[in-house]
Protein backbone atom coordinates (compact mmCIF):
# COMPACT_ATOMS: atom_id res chain seq x y z
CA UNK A 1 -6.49 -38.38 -1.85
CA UNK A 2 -9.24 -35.77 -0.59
CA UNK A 3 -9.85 -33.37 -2.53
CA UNK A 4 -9.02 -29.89 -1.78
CA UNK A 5 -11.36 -27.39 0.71
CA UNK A 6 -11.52 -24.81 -1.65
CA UNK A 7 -13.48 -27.16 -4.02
CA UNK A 8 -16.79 -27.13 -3.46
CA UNK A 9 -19.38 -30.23 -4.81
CA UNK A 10 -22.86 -30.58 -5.12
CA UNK A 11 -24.43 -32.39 -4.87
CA UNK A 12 -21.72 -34.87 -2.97
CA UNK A 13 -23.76 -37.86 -3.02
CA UNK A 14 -26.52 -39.56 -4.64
CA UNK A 15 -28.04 -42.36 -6.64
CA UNK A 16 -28.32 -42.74 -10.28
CA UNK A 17 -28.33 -40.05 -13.07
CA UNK A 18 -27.55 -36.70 -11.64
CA UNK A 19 -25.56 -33.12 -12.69
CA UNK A 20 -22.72 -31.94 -9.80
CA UNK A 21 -21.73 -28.22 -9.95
CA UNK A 22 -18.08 -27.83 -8.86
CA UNK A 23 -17.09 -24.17 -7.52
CA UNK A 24 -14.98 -22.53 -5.30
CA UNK A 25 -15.80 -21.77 -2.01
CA UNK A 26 -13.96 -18.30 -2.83
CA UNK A 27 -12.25 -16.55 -5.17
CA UNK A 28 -9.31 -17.86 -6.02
CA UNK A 29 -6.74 -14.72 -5.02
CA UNK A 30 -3.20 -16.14 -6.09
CA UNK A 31 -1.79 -15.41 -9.35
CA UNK A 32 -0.69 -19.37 -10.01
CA UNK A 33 -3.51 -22.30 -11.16
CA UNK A 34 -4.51 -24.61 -8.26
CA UNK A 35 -5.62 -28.04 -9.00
CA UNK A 36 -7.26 -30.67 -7.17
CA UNK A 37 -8.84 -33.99 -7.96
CA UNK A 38 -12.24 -35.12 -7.16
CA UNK A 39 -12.41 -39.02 -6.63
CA UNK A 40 -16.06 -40.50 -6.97
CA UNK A 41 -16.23 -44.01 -5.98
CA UNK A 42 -19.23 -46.44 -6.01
CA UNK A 43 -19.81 -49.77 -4.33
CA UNK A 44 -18.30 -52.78 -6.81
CA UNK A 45 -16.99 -50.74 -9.68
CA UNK A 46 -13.08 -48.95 -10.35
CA UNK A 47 -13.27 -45.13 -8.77
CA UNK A 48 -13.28 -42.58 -11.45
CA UNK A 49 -11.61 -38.94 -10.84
CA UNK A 50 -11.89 -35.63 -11.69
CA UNK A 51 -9.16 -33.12 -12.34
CA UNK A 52 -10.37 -29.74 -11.19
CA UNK A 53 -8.23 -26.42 -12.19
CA UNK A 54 -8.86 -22.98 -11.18
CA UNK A 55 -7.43 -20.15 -13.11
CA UNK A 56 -5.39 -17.58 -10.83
CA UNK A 57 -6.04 -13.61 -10.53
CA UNK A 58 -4.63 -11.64 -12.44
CA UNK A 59 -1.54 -9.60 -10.63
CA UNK A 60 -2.75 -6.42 -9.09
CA UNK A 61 -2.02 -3.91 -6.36
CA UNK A 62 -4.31 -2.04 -4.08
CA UNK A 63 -2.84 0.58 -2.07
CA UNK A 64 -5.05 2.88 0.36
CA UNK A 65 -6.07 6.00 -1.37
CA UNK A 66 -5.01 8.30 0.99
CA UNK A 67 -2.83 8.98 3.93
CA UNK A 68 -2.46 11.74 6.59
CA UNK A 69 0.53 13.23 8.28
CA UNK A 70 0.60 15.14 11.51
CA UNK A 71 1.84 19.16 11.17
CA UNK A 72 5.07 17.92 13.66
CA UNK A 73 6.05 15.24 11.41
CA UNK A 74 5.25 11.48 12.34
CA UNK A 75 5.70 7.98 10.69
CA UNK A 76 3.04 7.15 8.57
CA UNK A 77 2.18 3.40 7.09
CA UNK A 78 0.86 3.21 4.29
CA UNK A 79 -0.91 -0.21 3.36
CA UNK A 80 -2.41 -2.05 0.65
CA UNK A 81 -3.01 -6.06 -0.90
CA UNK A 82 -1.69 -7.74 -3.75
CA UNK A 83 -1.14 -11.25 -4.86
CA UNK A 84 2.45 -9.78 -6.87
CA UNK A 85 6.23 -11.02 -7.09
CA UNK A 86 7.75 -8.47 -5.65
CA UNK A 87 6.48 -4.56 -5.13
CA UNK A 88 7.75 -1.21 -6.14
CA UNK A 89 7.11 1.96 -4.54
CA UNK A 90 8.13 4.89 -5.59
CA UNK A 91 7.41 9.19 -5.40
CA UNK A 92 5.07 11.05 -7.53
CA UNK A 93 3.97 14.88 -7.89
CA UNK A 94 4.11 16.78 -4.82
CA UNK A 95 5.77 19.14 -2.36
CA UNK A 96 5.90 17.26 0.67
CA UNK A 97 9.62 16.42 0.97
CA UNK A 98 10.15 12.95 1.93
CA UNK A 99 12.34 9.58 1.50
CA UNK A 100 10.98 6.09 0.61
CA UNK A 101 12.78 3.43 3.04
CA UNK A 102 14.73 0.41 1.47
CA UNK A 103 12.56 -1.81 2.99
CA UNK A 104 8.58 -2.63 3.10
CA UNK A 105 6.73 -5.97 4.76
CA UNK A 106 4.80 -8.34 2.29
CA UNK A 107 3.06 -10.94 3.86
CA UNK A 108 4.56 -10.72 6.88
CA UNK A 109 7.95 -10.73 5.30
CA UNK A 110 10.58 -8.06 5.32
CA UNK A 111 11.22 -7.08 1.72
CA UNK A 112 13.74 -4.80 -0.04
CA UNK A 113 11.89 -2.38 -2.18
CA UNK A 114 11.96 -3.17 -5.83
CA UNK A 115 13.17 -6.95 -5.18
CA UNK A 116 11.32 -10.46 -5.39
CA UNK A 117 9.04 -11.15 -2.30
CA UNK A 118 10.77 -14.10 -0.49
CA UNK A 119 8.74 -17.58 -0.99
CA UNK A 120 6.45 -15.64 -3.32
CA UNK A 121 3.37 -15.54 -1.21
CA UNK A 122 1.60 -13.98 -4.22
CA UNK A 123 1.76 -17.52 -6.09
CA UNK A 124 -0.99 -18.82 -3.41
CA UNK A 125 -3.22 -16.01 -2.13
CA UNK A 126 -3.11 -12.56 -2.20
CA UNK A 127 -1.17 -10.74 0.95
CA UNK A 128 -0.94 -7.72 3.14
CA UNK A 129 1.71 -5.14 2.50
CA UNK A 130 3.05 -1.82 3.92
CA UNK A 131 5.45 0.64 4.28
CA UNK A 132 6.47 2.84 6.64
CA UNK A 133 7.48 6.30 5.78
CA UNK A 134 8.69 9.19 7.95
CA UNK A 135 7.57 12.32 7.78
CA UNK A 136 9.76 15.63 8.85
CA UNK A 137 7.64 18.33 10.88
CA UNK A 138 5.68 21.11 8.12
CA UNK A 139 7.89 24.06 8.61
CA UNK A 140 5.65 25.59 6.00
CA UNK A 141 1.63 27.33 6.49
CA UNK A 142 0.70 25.38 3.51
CA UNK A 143 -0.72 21.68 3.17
CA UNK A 144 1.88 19.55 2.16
CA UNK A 145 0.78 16.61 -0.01
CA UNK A 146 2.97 13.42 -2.33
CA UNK A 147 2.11 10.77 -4.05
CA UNK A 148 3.36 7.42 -3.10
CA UNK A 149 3.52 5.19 -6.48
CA UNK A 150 2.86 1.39 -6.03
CA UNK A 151 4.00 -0.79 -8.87
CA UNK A 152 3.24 -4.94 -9.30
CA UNK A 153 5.92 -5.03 -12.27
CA UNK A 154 3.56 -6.46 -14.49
CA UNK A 155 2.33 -2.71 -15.68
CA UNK A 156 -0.63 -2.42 -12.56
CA UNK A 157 0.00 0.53 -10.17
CA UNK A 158 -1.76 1.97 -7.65
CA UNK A 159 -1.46 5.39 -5.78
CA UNK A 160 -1.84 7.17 -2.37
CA UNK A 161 -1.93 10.38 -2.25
CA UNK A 162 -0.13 11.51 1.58
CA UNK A 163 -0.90 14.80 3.12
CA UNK A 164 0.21 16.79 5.59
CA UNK A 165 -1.43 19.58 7.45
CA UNK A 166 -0.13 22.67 7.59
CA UNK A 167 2.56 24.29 10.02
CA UNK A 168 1.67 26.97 12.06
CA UNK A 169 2.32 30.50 10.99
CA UNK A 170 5.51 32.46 12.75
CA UNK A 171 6.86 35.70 13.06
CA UNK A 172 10.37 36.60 14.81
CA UNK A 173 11.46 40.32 14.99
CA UNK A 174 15.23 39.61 16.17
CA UNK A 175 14.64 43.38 18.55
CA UNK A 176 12.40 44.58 20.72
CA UNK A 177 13.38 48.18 20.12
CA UNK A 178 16.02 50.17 18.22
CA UNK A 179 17.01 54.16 18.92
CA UNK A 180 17.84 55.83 15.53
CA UNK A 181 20.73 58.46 15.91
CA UNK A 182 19.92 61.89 15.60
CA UNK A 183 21.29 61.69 12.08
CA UNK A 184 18.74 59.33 11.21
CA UNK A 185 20.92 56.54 9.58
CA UNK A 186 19.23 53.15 9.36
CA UNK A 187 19.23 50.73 12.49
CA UNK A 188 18.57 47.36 10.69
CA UNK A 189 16.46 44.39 12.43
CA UNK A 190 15.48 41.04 11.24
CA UNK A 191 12.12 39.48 10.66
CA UNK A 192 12.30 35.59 10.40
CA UNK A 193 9.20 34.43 8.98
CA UNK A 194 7.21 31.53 7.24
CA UNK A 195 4.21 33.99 6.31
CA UNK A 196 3.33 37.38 4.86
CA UNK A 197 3.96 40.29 7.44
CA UNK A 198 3.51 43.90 7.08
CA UNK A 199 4.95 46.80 9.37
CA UNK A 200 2.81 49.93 10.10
């Protein structure tokens, strides 16, 4: 049996005495051991072998570290690698008023949030993930920002911090003009407003 590409041998041929490094051709970014087994054979005597382990990574997430949203609202993905089980996200400090979706896509794979990853691509290599979150329009004149929490389950997290830019100012006076009696008693009108106003 070949052995596998990620091992790496060298020198991979010779004559008499020599040292052969073994390495990896890259690091190794699944969280489960891989094995493979060198076979070095010579003319007129029984092959010998070589079993060759490499130790996985560690489980770890890496989301983007930030994320902006439009002032009229938009979807916004936020992405990240990690070679976990299964992923959960979850909201932080912040104003911006959003909802996490049920679902996010590991690896290509449609995932419920807080659930095992389906055929654990994290065992073999690390993978792509993201989620996509909608964001309502900023009704306010004030940056909006949230943090979107990103959990491995094995105590690593990782957080983006989502802003949104802020809404535009407005000012509605609900009359154009009012005619107080000669009496003087108060005509009322309404200001609708998402910013500081003053009348003089």
């Amino acid at each position: 049996m070949a052995k596998a590409s990620w091992a790496v041998v060298n020198p991979s041929q010779g004559s008499g005495n020599a040292t052969v490094n073994v390495s990896s051709n890259a690091p190794h970014t699944g969280r489960n051991v891989r094995t493979t087994v060198l076979t070095i054979t010579a003319a007129n005597v029984e092959a010998k072998t070589v079993n060759v382990t490499q130790q996985g990574k560690p489980a770890y997430v890496d989301a983007v570290d930030n994320a902006a949203a439009e002032k009229g609202g938009q979807n916004v993905t936020i992405s990240g690698k990690s070679n976990a089980a299964k992923l959960t996200f979850s909201l932080g400090s912040g104003n911006l008023e959003i909802t996490l979706p049920t679902k996010y896509t590991a690896g290509g794979v449609q995932t419920n949030n807080d659930t095992a990853i389906s055929g654990d691509p994290g065992a073999a290599a690390e993978y792509d993930f993201s989620i996509v979150i909608s964001v309502p329009a900023n009704t306010s004149i004030g940056e909006l920002t949230r943090q979107i929490i990103v959990s491995d389950g094995e105590g690593h997290t990782d957080t983006c911090l989502l802003t949104q830019t802020a809404g535009d100012a407005s000012l509605i006076v609900s009359k154009t003009s009012i005619e107080l009696a000669y009496t003087g008693e108060a005509v009322s009108f309404d200001i609708t407003s998402n910013t500081s106003w003053v009348i003089s």
